[in-house]
C-alpha atoms as a PDB file:
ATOM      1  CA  UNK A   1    -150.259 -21.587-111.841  1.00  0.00           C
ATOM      2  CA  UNK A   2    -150.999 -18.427-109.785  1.00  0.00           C
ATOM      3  CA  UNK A   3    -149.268 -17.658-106.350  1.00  0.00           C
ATOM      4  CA  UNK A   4    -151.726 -18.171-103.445  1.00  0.00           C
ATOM      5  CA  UNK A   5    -151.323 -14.772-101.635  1.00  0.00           C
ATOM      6  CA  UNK A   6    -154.140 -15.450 -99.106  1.00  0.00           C
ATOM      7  CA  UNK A   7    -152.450 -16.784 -96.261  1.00  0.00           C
ATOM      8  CA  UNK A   8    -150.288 -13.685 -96.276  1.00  0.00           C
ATOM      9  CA  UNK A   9    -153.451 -11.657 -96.312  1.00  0.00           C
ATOM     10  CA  UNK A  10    -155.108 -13.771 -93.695  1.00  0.00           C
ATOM     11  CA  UNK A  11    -152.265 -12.995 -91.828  1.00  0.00           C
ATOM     12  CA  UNK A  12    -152.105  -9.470 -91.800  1.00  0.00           C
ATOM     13  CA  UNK A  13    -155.949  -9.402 -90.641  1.00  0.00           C
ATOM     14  CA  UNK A  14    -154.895 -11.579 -87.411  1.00  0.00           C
ATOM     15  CA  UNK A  15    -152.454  -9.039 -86.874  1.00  0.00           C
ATOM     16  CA  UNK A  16    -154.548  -6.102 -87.265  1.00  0.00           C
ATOM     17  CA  UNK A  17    -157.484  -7.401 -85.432  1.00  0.00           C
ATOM     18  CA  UNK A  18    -154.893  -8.886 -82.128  1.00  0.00           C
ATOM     19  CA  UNK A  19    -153.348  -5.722 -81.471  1.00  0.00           C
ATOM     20  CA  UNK A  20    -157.245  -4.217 -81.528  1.00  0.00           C
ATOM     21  CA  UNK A  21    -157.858  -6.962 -79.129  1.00  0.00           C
ATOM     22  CA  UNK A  22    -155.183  -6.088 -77.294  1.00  0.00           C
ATOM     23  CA  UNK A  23    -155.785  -2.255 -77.136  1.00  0.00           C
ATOM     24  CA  UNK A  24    -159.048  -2.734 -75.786  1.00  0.00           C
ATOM     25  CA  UNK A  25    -158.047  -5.130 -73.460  1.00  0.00           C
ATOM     26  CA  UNK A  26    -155.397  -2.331 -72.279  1.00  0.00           C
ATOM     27  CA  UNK A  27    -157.646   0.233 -72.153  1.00  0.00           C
ATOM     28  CA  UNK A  28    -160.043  -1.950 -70.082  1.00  0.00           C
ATOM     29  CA  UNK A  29    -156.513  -2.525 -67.541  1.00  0.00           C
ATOM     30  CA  UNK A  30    -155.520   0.912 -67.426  1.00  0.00           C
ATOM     31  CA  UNK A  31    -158.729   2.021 -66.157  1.00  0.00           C
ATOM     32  CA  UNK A  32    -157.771   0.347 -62.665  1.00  0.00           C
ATOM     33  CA  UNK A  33    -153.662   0.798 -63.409  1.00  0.00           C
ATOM     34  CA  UNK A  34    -153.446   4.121 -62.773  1.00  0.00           C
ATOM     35  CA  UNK A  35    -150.112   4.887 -61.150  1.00  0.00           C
ATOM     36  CA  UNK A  36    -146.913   5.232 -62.089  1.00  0.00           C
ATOM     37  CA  UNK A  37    -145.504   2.126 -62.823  1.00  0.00           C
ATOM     38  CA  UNK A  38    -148.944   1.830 -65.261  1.00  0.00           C
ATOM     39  CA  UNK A  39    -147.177   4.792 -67.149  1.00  0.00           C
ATOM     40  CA  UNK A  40    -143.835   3.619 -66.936  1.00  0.00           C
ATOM     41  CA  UNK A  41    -144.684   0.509 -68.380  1.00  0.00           C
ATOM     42  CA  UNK A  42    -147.251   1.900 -71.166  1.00  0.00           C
ATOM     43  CA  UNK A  43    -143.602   4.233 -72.297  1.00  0.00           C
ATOM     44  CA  UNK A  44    -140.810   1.463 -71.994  1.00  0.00           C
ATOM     45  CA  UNK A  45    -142.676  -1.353 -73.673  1.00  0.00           C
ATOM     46  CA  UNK A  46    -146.193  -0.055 -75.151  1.00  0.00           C
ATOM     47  CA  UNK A  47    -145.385   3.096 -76.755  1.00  0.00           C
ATOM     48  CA  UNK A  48    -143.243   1.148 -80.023  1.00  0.00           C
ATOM     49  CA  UNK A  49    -146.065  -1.612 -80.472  1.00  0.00           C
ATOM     50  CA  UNK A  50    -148.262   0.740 -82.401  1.00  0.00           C
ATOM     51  CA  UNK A  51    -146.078   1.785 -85.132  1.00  0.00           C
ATOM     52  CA  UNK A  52    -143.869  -1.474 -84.909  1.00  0.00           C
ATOM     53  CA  UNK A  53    -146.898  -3.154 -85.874  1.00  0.00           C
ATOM     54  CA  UNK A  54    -148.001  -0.447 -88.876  1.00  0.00           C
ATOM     55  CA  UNK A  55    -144.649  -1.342 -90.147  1.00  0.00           C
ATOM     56  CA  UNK A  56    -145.406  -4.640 -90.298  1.00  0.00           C
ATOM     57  CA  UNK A  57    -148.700  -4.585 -92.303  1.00  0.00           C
ATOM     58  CA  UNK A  58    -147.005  -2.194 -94.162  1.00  0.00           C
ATOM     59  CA  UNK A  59    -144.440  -4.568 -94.885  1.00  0.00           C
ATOM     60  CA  UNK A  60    -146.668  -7.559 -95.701  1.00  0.00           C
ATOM     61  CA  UNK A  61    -148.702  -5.622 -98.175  1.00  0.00           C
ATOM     62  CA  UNK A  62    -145.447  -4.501-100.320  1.00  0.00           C
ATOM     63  CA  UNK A  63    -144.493  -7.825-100.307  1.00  0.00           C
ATOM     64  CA  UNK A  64    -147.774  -8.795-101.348  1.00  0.00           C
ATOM     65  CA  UNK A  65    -147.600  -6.257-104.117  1.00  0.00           C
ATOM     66  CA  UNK A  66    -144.339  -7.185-105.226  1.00  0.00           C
ATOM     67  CA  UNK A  67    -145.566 -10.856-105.474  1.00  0.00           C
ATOM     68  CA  UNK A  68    -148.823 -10.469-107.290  1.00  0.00           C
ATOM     69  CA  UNK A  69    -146.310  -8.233-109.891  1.00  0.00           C
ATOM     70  CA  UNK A  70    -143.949 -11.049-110.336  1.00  0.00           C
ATOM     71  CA  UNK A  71    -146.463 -13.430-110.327  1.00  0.00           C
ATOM     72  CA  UNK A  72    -148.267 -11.688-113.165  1.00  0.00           C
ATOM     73  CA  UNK A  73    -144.946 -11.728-115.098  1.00  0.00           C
ATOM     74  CA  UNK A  74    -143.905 -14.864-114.901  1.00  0.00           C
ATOM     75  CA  UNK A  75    -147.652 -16.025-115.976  1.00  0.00           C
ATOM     76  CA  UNK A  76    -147.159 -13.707-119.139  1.00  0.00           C
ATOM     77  CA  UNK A  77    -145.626 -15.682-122.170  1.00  0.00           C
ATOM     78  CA  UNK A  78    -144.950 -12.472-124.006  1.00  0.00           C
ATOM     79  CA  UNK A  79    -143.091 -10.765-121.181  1.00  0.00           C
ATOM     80  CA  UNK A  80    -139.053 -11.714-121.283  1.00  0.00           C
ATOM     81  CA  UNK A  81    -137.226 -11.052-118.272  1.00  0.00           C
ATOM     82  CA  UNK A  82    -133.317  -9.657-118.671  1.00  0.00           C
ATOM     83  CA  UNK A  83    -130.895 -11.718-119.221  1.00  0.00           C
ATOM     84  CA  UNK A  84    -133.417 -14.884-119.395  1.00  0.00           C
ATOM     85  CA  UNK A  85    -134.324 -15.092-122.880  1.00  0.00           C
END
């Protein structure tokens, strides 16, 4: 029976599209946040939320890989895996 991957597909979209949510929403804030504490802020806790997250969906879609390959092996009969048969 094949793996259903989509969940872990569906859930790299929600990820993707809530940090554009939130991006626009910041954008929209620090249009009226303009001081220092705005920047401050946007450095300590914003500035690792962009690549945290690209290492995230980066993540999910090399484990997605690496499923759909096992998957496909273990659904061939003519493929033996070491040590198994």
């Amino acid at each position: 029976m094949p793996l259903n991957l989509g969940p872990l597909g569906d859930a790299e979209n929600r990820f993707r599209q809530g940090y554009g949510d939130f991006a626009r929403g910041w954008a929209v804030v620090r249009e009226n946040w303009l001081d220092d504490q705005c920047e401050r802020f946007e450095r300590q806790r914003l500035s690792s939320l962009g690549p945290a997250l690209t290492r995230l969906t980066a993540s999910l879609q090399a484990l997605e890989s690496v499923a759909r390959k096992a998957d496909r092996e273990l659904s061939d009969p003519d493929h033996s895996v070491s040590g198994l048969s």
